[in-house]
Protein backbone atom coordinates (compact mmCIF):
# COMPACT_ATOMS: atom_id res chain seq x y z
CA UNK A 1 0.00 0.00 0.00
CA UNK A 2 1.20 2.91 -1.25
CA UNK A 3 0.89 6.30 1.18
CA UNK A 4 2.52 9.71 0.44
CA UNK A 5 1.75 11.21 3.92
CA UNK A 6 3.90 10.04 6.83
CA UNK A 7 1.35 10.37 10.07
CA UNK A 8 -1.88 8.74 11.17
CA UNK A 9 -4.08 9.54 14.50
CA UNK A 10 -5.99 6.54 15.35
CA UNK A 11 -8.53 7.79 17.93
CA UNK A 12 -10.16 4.66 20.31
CA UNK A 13 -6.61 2.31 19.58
CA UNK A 14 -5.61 0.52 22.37
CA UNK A 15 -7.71 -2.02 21.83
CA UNK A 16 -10.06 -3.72 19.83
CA UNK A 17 -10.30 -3.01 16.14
CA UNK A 18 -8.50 0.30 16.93
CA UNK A 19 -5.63 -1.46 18.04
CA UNK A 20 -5.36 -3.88 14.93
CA UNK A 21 -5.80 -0.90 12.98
CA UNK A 22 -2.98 1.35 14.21
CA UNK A 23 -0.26 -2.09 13.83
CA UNK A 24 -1.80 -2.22 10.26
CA UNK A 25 -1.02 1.36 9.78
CA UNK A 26 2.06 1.15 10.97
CA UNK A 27 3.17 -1.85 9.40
CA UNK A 28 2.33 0.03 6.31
CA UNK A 29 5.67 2.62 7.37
CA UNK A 30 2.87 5.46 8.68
CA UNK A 31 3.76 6.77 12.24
CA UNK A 32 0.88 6.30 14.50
CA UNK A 33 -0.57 8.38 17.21
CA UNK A 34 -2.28 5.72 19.30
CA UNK A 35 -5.23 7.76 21.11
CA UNK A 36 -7.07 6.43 24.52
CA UNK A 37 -9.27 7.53 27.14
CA UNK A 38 -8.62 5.36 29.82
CA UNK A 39 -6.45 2.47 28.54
CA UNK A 40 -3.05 4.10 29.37
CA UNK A 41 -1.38 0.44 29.68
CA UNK A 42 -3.23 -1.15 26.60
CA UNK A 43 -2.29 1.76 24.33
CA UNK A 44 1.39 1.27 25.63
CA UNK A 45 1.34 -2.18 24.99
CA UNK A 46 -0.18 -1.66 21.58
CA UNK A 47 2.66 1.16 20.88
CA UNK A 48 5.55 -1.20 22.26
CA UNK A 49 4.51 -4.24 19.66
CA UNK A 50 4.60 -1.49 16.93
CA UNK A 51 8.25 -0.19 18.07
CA UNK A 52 9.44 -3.71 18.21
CA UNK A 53 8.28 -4.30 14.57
CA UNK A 54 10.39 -1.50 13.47
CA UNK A 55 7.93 1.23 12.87
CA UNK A 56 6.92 4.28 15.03
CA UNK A 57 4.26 4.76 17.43
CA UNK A 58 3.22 7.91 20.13
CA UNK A 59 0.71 7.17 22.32
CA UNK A 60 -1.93 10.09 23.35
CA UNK A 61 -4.75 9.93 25.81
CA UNK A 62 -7.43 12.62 25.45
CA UNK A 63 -11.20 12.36 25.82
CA UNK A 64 -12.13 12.13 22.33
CA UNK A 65 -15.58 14.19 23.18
CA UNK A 66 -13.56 17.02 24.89
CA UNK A 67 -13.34 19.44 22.15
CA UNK A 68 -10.60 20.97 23.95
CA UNK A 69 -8.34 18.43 24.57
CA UNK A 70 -8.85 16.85 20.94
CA UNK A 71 -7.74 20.16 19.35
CA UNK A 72 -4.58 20.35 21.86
CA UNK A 73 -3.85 16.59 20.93
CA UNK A 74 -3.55 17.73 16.96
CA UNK A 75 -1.96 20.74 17.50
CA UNK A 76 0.68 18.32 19.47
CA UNK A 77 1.24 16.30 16.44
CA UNK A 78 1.48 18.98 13.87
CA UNK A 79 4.04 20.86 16.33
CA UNK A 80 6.32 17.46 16.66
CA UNK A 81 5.71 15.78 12.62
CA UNK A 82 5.09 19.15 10.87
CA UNK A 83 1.63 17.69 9.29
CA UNK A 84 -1.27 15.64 10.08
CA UNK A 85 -1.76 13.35 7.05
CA UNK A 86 -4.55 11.24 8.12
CA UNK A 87 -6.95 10.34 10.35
CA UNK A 88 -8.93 7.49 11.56
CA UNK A 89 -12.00 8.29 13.62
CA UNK A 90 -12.79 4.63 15.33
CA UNK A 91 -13.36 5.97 18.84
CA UNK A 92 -16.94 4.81 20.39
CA UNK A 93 -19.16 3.40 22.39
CA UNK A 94 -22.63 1.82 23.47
CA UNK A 95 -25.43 1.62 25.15
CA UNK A 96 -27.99 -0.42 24.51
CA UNK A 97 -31.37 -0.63 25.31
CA UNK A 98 -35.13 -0.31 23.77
CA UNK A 99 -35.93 2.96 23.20
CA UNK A 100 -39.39 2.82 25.11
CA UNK A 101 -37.13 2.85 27.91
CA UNK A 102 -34.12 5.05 26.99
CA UNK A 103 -33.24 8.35 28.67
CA UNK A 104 -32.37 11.40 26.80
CA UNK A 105 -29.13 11.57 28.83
CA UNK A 106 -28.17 7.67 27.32
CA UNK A 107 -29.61 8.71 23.73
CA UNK A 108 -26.83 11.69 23.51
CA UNK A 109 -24.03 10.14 25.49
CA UNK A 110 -23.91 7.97 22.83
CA UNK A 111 -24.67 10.85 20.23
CA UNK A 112 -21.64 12.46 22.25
CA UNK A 113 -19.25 9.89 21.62
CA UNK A 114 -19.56 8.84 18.81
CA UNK A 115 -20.52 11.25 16.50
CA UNK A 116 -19.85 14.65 18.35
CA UNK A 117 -16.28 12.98 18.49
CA UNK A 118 -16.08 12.48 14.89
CA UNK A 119 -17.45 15.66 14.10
CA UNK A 120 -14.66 17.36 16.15
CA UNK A 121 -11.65 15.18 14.58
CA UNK A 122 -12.97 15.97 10.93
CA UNK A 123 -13.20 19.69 11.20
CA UNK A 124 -9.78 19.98 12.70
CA UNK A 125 -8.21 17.66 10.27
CA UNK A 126 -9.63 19.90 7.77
CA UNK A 127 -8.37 22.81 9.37
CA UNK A 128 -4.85 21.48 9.55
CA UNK A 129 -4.68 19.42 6.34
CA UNK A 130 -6.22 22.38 4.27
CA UNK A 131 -2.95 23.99 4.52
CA UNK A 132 -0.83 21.61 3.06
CA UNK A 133 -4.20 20.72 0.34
CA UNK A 134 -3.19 16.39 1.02
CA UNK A 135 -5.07 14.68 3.21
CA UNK A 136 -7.01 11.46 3.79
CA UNK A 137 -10.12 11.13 6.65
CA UNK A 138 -11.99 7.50 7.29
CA UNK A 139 -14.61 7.75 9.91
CA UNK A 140 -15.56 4.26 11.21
CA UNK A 141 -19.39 3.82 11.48
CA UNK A 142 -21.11 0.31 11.57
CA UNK A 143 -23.68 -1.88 9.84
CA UNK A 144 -26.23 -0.54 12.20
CA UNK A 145 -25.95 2.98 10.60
CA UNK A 146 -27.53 1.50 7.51
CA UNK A 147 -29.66 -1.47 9.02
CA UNK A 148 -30.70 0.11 12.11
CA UNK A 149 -31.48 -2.44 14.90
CA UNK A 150 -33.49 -2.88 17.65
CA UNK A 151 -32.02 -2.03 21.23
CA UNK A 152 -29.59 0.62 19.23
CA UNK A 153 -31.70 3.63 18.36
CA UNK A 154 -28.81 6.04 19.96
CA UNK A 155 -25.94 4.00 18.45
CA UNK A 156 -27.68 3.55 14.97
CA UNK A 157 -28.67 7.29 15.17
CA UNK A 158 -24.66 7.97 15.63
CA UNK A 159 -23.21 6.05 13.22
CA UNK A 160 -26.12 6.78 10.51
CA UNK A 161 -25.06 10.46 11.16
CA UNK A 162 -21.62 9.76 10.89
CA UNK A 163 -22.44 8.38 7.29
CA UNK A 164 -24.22 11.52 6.26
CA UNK A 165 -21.47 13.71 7.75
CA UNK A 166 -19.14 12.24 5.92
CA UNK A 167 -20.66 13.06 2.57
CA UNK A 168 -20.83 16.59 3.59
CA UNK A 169 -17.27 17.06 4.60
CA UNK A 170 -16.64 15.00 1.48
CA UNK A 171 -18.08 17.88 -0.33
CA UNK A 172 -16.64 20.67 1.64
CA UNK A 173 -12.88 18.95 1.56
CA UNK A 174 -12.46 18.26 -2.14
CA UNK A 175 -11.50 21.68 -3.58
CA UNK A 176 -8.45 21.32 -0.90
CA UNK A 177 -7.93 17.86 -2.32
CA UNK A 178 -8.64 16.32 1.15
CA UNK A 179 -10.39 12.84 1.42
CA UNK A 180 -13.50 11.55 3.74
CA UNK A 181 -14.53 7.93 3.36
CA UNK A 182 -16.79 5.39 5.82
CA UNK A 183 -16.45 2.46 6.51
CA UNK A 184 -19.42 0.18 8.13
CA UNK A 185 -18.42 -3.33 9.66
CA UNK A 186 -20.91 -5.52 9.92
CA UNK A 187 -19.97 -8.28 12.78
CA UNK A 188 -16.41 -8.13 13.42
CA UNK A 189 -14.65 -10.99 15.98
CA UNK A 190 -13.94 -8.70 19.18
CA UNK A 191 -14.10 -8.87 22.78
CA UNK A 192 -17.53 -8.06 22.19
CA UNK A 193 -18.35 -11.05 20.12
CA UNK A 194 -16.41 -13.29 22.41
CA UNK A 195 -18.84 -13.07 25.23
CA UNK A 196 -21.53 -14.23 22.94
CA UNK A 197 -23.35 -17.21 23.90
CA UNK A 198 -22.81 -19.98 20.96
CA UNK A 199 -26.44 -20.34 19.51
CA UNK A 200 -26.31 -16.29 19.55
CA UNK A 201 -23.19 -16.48 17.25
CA UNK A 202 -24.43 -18.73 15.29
CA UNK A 203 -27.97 -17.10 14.60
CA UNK A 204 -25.67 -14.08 13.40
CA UNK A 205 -23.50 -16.07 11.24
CA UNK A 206 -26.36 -17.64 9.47
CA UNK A 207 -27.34 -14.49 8.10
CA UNK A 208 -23.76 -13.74 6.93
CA UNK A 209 -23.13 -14.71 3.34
CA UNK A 210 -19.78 -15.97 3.44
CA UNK A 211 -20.70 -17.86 6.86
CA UNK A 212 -18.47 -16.24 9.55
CA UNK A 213 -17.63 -13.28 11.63
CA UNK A 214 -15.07 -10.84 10.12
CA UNK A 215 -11.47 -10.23 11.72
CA UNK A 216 -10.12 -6.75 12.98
CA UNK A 217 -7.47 -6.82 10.47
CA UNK A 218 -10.05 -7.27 7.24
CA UNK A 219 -11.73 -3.82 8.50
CA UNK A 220 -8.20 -2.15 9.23
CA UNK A 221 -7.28 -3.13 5.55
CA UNK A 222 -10.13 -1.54 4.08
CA UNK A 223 -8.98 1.49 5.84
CA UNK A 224 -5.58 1.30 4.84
CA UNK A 225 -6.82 0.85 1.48
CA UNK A 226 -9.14 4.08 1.68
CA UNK A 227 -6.93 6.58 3.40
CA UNK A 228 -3.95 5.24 1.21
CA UNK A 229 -3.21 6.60 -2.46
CA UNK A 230 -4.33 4.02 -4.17
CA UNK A 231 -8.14 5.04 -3.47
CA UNK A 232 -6.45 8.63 -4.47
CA UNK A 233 -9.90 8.79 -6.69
CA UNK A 234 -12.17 7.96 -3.92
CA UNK A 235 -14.11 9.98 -1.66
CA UNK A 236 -17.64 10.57 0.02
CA UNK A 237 -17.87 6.48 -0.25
CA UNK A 238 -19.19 4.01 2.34
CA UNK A 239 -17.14 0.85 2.21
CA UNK A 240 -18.92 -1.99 3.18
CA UNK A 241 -16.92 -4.61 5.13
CA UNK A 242 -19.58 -6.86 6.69
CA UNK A 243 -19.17 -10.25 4.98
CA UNK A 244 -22.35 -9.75 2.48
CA UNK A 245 -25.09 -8.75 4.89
CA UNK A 246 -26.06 -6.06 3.37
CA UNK A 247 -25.51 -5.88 -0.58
């Protein structure tokens, strides 16, 4: 994979698909800024397996919905690379429940950090990577942002957002020559999936065409592939990467 920028911030990446992504990004020559909240240790341990591979890693904890603290965090890279060259918003979280029964206050914390967060990362990439016109943004949304799904109305309201945003800043970034993309994993093999009681798993693999859940490092190639110059072409797009649930 072929990149002419030298930086990425991975926001949500010490574990988890975040984490596979920023060792795919890295292993791809990029120097990643590993962002956490409150996984100082996992992000160090994530940023240690990178250094010992022979690439370059900077680990930097920030609340991603603290507008303040996510515009220090950039202005920290630009001051120490010179540049921001791309961004992966994968930061996020849930919190399910019906929505019969769902406060206002769990509706936006979700709203918060998820797409309040994103919203916050694009504009300031913009900002930053206007200057230099070269730039590449991937925003990670979900499945659910297309499907919707019962027992996510806050999280499918987020990441459906986060699609639609996407396309705007698409719009907005192009003249600069400054790329936004999606992508929207369907189920990916996690901690989250882990937990899953067997006949669960296998009521959501029978509705997967090609029969099984998808690995962290098939969604962190598809970003790769997206932020990278070969998809120099593409932008505004939702990549798919959910094993054929949704064609």
């Amino acid at each position: 994979m072929k990149f002419s920028g030298k930086n990425v911030l991975v926001t949500g990446a010490s574990r988890g698909i975040g984490a596979q992504i920023a060792k795919t990004l890295a292993g791809y020559g990029l120097k990643v800024w590993i962002n956490y909240r409150s996984g100082a240790e996992e992000a160090e341990a994530v940023k240690s397996e990178i250094l010992a591979a022979g690439s370059q890693a900077e680990t930097v904890g920030f609340d991603v919905t603290d507008e303040e603290a996510f515009v220090s965090a950039i202005k920290r890279i630009v001051e120490e690379d010179g540049e921001l060259s791309y961004l992966v918003n994968n930061a996020g979280i849930t919190k399910d429940k019906l929505a019969m029964r769902m406060k206002t206050e769990e509706f936006m914390a979700v709203i918060e950090a998820n797409l309040k967060s994103a919203f916050i990362g694009c504009r300031e990439a913009l900002k930053v990577m206007g200057k230099k016109r070269f730039g590449s943004v991937v925003n990670v949304a979900s499945i659910v942002g297309e499907t919707g799904n019962a027992g996510q109305t806050n999280y499918a309201a987020s990441k459906g957002g986060m699609i639609a945003m996407t396309k705007s800043f698409a719009q907005e970034a192009a003249p600069r020559g400054i790329r936004y993309n999606v992508v929207t994993p369907g189920f990916i093999a996690t901690e989250m999936t882990d937990v899953l009681k067997e006949e669960i798993k296998e009521a959501f693999i029978a509705k997967i065409p090609l029969g099984r859940f998808g690995e962290p490092a098939e969604v962190a190639e598809a970003i790769a592939f997206l932020l990278s110059d070969h998809a120099s072409y593409v932008t505004g797009e939702t990549l798919k990467v959910n094993g054929g649930m949704m064609m």
